[in-house]
C-alpha atoms as a PDB file:
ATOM      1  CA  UNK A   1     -22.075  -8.590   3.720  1.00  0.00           C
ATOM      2  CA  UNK A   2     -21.641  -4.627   3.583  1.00  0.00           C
ATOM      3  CA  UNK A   3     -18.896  -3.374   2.497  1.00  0.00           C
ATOM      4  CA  UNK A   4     -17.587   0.076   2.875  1.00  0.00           C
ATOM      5  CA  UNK A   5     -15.151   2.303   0.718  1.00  0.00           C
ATOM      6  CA  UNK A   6     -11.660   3.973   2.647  1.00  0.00           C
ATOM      7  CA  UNK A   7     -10.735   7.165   1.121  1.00  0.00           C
ATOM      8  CA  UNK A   8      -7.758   8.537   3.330  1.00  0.00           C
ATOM      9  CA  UNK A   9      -7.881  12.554   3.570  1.00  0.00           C
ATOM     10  CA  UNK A  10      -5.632  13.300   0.764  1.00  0.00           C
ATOM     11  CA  UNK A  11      -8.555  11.565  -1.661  1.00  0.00           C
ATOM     12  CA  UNK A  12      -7.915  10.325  -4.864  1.00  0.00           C
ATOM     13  CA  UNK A  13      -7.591  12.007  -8.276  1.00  0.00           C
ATOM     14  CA  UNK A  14     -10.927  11.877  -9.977  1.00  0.00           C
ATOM     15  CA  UNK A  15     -10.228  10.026 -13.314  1.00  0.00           C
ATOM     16  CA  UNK A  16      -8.922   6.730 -11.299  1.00  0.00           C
ATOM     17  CA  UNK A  17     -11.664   3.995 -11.001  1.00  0.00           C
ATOM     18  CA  UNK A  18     -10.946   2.352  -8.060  1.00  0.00           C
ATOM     19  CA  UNK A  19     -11.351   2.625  -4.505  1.00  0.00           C
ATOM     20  CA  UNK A  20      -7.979   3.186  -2.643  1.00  0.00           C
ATOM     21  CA  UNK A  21      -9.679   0.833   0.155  1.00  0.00           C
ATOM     22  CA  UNK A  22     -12.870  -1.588   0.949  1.00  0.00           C
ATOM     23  CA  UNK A  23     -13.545  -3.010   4.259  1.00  0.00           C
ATOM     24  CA  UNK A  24     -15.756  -5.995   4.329  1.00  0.00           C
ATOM     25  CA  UNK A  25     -16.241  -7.373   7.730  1.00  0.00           C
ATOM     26  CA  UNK A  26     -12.904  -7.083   9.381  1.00  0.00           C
ATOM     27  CA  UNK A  27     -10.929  -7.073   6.482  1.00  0.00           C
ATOM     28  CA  UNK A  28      -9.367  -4.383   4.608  1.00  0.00           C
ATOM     29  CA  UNK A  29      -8.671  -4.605   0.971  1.00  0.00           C
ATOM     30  CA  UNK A  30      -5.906  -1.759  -0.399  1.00  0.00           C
ATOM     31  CA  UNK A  31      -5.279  -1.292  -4.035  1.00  0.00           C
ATOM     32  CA  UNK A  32      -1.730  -0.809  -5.165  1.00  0.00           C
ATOM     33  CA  UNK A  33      -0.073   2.325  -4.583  1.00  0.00           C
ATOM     34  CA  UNK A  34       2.618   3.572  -6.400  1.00  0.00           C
ATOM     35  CA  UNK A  35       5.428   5.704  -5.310  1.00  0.00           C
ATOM     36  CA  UNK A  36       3.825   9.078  -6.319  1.00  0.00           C
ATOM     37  CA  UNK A  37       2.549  11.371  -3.944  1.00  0.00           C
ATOM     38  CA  UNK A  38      -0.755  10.773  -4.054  1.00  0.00           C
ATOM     39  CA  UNK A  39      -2.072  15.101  -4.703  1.00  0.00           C
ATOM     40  CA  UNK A  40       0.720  16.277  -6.509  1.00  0.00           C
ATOM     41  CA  UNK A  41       1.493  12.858  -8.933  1.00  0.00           C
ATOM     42  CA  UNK A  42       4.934  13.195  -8.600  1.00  0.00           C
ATOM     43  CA  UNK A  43       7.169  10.504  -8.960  1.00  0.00           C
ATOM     44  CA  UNK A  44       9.602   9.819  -5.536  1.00  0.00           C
ATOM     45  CA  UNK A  45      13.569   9.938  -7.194  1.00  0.00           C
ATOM     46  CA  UNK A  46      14.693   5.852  -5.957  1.00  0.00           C
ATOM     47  CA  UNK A  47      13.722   2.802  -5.353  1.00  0.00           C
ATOM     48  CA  UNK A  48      13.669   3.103  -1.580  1.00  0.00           C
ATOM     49  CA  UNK A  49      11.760   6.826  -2.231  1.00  0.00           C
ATOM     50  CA  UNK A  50       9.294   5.074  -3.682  1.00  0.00           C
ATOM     51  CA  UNK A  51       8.718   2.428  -1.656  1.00  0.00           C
ATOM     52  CA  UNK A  52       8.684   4.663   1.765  1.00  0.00           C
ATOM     53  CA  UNK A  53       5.863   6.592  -1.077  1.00  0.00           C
ATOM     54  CA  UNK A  54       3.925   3.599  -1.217  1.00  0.00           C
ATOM     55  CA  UNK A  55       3.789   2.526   2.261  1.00  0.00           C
ATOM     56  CA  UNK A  56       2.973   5.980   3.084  1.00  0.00           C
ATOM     57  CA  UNK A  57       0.269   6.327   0.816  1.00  0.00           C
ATOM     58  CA  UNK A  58      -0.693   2.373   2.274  1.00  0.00           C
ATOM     59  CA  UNK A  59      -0.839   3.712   5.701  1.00  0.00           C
ATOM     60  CA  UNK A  60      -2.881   6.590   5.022  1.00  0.00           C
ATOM     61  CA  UNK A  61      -5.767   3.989   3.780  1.00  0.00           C
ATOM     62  CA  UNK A  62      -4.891   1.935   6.775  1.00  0.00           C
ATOM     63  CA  UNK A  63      -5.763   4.448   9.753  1.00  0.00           C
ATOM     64  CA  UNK A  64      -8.218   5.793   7.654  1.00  0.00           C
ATOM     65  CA  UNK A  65      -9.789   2.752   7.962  1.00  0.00           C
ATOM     66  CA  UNK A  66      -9.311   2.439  11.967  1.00  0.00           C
ATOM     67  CA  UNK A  67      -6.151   0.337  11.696  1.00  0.00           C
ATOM     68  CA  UNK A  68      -2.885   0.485  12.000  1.00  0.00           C
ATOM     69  CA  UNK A  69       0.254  -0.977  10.055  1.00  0.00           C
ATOM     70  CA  UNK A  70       0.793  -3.898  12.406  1.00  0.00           C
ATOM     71  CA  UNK A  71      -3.090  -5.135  11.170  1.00  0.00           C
ATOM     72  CA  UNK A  72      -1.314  -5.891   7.874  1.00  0.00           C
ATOM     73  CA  UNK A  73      -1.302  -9.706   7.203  1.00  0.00           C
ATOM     74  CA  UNK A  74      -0.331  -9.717   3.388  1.00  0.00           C
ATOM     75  CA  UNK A  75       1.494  -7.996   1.265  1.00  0.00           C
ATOM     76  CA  UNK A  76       1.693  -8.277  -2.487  1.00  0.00           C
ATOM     77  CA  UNK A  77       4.710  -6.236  -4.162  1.00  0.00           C
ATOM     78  CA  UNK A  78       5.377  -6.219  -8.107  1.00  0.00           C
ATOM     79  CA  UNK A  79       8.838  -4.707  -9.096  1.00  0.00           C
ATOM     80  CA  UNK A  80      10.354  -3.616 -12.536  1.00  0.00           C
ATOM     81  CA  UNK A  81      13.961  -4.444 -11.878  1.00  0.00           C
ATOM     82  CA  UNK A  82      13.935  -7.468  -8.897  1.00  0.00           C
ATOM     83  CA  UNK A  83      18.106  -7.331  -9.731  1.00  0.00           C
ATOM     84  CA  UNK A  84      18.653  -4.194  -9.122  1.00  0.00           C
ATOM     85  CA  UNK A  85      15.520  -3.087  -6.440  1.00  0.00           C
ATOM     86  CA  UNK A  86      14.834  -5.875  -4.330  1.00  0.00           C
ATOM     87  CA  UNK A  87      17.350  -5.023  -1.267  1.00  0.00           C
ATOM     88  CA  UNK A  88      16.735  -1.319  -1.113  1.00  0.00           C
ATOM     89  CA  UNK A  89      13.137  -2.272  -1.415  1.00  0.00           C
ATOM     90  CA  UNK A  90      13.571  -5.133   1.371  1.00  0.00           C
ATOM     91  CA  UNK A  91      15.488  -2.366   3.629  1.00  0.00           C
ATOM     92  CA  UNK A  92      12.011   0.072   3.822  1.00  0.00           C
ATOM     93  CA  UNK A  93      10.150  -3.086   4.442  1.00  0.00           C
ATOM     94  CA  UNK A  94      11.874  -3.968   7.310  1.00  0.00           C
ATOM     95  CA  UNK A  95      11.789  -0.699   8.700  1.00  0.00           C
ATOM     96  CA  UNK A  96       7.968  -0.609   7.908  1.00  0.00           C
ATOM     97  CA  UNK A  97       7.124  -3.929   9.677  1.00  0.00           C
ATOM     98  CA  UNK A  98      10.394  -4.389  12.067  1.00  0.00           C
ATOM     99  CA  UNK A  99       8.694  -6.989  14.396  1.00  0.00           C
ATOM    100  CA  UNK A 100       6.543 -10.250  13.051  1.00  0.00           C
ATOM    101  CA  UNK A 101       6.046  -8.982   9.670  1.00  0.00           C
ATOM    102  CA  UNK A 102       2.852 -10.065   7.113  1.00  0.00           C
ATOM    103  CA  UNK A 103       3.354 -12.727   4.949  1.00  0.00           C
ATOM    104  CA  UNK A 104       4.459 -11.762   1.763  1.00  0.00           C
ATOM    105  CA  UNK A 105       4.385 -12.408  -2.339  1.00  0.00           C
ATOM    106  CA  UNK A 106       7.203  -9.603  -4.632  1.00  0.00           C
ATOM    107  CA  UNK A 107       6.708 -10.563  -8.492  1.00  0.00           C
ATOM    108  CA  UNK A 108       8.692  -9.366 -11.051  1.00  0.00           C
ATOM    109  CA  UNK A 109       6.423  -7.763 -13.676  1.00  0.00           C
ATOM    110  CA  UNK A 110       7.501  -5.604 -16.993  1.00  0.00           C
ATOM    111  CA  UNK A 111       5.832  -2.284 -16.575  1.00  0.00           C
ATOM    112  CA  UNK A 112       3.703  -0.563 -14.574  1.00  0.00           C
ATOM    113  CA  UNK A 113       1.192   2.743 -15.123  1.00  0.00           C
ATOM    114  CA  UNK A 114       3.958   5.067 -15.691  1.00  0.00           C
ATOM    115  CA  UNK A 115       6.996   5.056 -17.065  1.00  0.00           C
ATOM    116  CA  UNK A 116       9.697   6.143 -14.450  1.00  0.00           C
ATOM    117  CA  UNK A 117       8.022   3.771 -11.678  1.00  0.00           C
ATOM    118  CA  UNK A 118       9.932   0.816  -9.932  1.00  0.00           C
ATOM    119  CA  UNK A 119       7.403  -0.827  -7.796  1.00  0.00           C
ATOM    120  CA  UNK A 120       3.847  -1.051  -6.851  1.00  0.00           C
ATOM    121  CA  UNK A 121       2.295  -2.559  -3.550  1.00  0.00           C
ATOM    122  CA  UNK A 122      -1.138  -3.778  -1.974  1.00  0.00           C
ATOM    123  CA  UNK A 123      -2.070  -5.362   1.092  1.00  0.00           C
ATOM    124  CA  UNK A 124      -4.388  -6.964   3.108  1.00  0.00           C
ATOM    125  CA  UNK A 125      -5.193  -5.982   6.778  1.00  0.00           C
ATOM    126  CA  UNK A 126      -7.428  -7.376   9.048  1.00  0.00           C
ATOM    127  CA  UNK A 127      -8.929  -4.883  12.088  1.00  0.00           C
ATOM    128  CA  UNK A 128      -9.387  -5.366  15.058  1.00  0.00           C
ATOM    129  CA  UNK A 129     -12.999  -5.240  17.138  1.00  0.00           C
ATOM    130  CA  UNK A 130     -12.061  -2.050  18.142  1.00  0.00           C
ATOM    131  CA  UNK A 131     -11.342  -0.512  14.806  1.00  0.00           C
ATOM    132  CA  UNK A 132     -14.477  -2.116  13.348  1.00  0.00           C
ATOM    133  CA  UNK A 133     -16.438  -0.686  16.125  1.00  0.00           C
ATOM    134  CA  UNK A 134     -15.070   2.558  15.022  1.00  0.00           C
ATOM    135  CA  UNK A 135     -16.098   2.011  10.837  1.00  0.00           C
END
């Protein structure tokens, strides 16, 4: 099976060894993004900042890829402080995915890349005929 790499617009910074996406067949594969802006680096100020960040910079990968939120069938989401974050995370998520939302996994973890980060998220879409047509 091919596979092909998704690298939204923005791009990535050049010292990061992954790819932000991979499509293989119909489904797409996006690595964990952070709430940073994806040019600048800089850290969104919250919890629910950084998790509109990170769904932002998820959604860029997504229609890059000829898909569209609503394609999303899992999402994986590993938090610093579940106590403290989980609601104002759980209140972008619904607005994110307000009807039939993905299945769904949130860990607790102990750090992340950088300090001054709350949460990081992936997720796996699958497209549609007519997005893979488009690929």
């Amino acid at each position: 099976m091919k596979r092909k790499i998704i690298i939204p617009p923005t791009g990535l910074l050049p010292h990061r060894p992954y790819s932000p996406g991979v499509v293989a067949g119909r489904h797409l594969y996006v690595s964990g993004h952070t709430g940073s802006d994806p040019v600048t680096r800089d850290i969104a100020n919250g919890v629910e900042a950084q998790t509109r960040q990170a769904f932002d910079n998820i959604r860029a990968v997504v229609e890059t890829a000829g898909g569209t939120m609503s394609d999303v069938v899992k999402v994986n989401i590993f938090m610093i402080d579940m106590n403290r974050d989980f609601e104002a995370m759980n209140a972008v998520f619904r607005k994110v995915f307000p009807k039939n939302p993905p299945a769904r996994t949130t860990v607790g973890v102990s750090h992340l890349a950088r300090p001054g980060l709350y949460l990081e998220i992936e997720v796996v879409a699958v497209l549609d005929d007519e997005a893979g047509a488009q690929r």
